[in-house]
Protein backbone atom coordinates (compact mmCIF):
# COMPACT_ATOMS: atom_id res chain seq x y z
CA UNK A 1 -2.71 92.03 14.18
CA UNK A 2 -1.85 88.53 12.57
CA UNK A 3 -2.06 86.90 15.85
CA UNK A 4 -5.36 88.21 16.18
CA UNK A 5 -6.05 87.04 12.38
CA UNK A 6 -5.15 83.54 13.33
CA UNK A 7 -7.36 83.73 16.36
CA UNK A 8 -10.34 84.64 14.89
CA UNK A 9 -9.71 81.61 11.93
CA UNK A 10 -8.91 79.08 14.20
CA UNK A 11 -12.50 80.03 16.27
CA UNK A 12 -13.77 79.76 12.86
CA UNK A 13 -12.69 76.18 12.04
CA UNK A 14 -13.53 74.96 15.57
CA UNK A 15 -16.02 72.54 14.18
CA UNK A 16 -13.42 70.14 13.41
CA UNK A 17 -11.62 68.64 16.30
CA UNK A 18 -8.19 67.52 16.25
CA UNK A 19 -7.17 63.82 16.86
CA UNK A 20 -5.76 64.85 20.16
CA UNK A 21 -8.86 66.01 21.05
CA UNK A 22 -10.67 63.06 20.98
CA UNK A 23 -7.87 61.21 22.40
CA UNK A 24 -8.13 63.12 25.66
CA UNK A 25 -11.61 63.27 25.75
CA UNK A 26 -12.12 59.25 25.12
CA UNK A 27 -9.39 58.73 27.98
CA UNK A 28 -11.23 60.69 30.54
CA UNK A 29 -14.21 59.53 29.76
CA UNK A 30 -15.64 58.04 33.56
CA UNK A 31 -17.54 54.39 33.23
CA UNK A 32 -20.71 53.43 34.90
CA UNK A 33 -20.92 50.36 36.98
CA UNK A 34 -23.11 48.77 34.52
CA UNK A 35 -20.72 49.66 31.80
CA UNK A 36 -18.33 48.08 33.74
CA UNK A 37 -20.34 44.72 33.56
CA UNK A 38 -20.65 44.88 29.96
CA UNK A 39 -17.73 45.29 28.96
CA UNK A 40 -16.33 42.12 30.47
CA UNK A 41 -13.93 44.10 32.47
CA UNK A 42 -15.56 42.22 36.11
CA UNK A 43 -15.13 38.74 35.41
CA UNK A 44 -12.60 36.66 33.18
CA UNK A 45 -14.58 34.16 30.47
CA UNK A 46 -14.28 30.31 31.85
CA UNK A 47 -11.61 28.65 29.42
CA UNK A 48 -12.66 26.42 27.42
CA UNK A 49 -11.21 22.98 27.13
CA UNK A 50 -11.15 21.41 24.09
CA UNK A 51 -10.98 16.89 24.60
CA UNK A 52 -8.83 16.24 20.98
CA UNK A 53 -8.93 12.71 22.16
CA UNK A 54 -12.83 11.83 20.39
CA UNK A 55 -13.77 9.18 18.72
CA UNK A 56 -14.23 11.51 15.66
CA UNK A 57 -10.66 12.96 15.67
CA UNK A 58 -9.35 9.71 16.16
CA UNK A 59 -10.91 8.23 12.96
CA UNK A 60 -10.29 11.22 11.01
CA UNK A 61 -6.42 10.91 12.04
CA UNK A 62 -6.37 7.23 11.62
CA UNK A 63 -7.80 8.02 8.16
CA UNK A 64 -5.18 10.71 7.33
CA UNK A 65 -2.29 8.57 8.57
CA UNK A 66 -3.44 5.59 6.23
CA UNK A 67 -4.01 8.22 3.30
CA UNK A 68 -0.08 9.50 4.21
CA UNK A 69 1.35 5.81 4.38
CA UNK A 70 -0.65 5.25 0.45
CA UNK A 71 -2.07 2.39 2.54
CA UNK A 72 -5.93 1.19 0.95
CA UNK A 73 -5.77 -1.70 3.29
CA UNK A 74 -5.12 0.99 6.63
CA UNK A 75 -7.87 2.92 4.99
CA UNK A 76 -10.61 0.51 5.51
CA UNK A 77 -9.48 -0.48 8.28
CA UNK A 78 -10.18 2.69 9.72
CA UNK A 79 -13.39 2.62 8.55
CA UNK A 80 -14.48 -0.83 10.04
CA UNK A 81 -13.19 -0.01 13.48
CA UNK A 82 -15.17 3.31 13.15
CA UNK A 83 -18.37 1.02 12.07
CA UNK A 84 -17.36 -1.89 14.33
CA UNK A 85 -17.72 0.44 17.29
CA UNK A 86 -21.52 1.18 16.83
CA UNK A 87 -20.96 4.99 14.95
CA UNK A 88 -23.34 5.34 12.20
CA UNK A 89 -20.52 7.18 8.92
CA UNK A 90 -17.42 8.55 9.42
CA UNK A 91 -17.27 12.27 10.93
CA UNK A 92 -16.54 13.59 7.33
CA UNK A 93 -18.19 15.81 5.17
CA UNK A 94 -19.12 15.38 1.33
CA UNK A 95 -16.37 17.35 0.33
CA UNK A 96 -13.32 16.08 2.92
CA UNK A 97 -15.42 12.47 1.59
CA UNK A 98 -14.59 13.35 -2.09
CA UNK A 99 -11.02 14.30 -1.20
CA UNK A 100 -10.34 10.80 0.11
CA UNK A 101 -11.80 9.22 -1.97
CA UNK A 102 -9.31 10.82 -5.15
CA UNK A 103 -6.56 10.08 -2.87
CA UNK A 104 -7.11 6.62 -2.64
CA UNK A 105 -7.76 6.71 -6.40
CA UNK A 106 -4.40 8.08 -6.68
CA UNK A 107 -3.05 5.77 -4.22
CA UNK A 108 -4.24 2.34 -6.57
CA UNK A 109 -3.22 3.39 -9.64
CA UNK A 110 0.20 4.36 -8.33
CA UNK A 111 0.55 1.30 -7.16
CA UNK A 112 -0.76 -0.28 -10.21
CA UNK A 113 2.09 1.74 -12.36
CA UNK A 114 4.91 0.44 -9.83
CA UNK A 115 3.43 -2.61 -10.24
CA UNK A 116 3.53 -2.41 -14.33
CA UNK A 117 6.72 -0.88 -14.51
CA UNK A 118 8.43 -4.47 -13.18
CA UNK A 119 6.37 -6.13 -15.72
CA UNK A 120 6.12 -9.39 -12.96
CA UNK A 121 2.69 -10.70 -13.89
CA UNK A 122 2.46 -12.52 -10.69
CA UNK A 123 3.10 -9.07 -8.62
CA UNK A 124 0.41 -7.29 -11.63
CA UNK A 125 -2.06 -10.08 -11.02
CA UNK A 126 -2.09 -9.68 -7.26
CA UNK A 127 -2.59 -5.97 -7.09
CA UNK A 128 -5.51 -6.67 -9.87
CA UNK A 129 -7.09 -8.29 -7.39
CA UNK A 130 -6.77 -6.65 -4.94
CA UNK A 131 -8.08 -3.36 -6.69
CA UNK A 132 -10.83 -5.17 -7.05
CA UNK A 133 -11.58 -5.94 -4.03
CA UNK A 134 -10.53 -2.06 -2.84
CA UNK A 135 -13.49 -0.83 -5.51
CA UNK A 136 -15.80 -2.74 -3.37
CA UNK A 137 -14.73 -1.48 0.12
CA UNK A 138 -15.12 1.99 1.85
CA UNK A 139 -14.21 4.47 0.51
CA UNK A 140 -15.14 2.84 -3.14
CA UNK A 141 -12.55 4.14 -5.31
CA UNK A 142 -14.02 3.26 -8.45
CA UNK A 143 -12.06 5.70 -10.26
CA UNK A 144 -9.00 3.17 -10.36
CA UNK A 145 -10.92 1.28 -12.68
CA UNK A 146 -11.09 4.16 -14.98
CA UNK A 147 -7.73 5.02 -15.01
CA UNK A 148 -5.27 3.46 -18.09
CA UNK A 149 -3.04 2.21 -15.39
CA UNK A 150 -5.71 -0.44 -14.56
CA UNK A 151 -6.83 -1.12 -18.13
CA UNK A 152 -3.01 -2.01 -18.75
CA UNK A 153 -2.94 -4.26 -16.29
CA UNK A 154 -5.77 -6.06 -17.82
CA UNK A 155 -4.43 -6.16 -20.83
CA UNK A 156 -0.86 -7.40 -19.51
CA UNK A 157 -2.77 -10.25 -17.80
CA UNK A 158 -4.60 -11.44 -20.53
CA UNK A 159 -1.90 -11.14 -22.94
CA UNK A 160 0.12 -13.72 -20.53
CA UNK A 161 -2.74 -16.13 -19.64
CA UNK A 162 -3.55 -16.21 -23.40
CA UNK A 163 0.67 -16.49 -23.92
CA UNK A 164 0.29 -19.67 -21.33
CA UNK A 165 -2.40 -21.23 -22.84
CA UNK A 166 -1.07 -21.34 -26.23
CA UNK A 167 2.10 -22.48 -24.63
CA UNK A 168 0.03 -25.50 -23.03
CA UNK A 169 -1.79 -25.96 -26.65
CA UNK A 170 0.95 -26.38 -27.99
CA UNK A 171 3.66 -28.64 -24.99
CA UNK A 172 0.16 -30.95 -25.87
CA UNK A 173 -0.22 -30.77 -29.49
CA UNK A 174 3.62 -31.22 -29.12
CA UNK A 175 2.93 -34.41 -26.89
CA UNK A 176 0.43 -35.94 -29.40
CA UNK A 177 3.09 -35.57 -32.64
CA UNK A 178 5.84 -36.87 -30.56
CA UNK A 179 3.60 -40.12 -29.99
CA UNK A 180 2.15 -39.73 -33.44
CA UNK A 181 5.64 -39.83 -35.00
CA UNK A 182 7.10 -42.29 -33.05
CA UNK A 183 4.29 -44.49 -33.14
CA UNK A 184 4.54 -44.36 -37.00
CA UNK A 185 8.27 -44.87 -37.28
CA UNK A 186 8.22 -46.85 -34.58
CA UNK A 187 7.19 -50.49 -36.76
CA UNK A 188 10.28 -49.35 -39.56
CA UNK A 189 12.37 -48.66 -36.92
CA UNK A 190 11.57 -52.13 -35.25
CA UNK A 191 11.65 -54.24 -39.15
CA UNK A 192 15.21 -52.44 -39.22
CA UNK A 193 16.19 -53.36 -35.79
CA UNK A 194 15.17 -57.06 -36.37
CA UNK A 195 17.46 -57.37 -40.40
CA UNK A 196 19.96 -56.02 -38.64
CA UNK A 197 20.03 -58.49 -36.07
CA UNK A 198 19.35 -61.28 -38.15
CA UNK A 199 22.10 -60.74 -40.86
């Protein structure tokens, strides 16, 4: 009697199907010729061969190596070739453009703080200039400008060219009071010379 009980539910809850169910039922479903063709079970899809020797990969990696090496120079270098070989910008978008553009940023002013921290005004005077220069090539970093590194830099360079030119002030004023002075003791020094010679 409970067997027949548990027939009668299970009849009852035949509206849901068990997993297996659908399983076997998906499995042995038969395809259609023209199922066949849609599916893309006929014919493989042609490969598709991707050239990563371009003119725009090229710049882009010449551009990333200069970025990696902290190079400005190699940076717009890059760019010229790019330009020199008739291509319009650089294959980059505003926001990869932005991106190099802080890194070269970042790139001057370290160089600016290596070149402060050994205090050589000659080495501080040269990289001065050639930030300069660097704010008015591709990819215009002005930022570098900006930064306190650079402003630093300016003032260490004035500091010493206004250093040397009280220095030279004052070897001249120096110059003139030596000649002064002498000049002036120079006739008691001579009267002196001449008693002494005579008595």
């Amino acid at each position: 009697m409970a067997n027949t009980r548990a027939e009668q539910d299970a009849k009852m809850s035949s509206l849901f199907h068990s997993q297996d169910s659908f399983k076997e039922q998906h499995c042995a479903r038969t395809l259609s010729s023209s199922a066949l063709g849609r599916a893309g079970v006929g014919m493989l899809p042609a490969p598709i061969i991707i050239d990563h020797d371009t003119a725009d990969v090229a710049v882009v990696k010449a551009i990333n190596d200069a970025l990696q090496a902290g190079s400005l120079s190699k940076l717009h270098q890059a760019w010229a070739e790019w330009i020199s070989a008739g291509n319009a910008d650089v294959p980059l978008n505003n926001r990869d453009l932005n991106k190099v553009q802080q890194r070269a940023v970042r790139i001057g002013v370290w160089h600016l703080r290596e070149a402060m921290s050994s205090r050589d005004v000659a080495r501080v005077r040269e990289l001065v200039q050639a930030v300069d220069v660097a704010v008015a090539r591709w990819p215009c970093p002005l930022g570098i400008k900006a930064s306190l590194e650079y402003q630093s830099a300016r003032q260490l360079l004035s500091d010493a060219d206004a250093l040397e030119e009280k220095s030279d002030a004052t070897r001249d004023a120096g110059l003139v009071v030596e000649e002064t002075f002498s000049l002036s003791l120079g006739a008691p020094l001579r009267r002196r010379s001449q008693e002494s010679q005579v008595a």
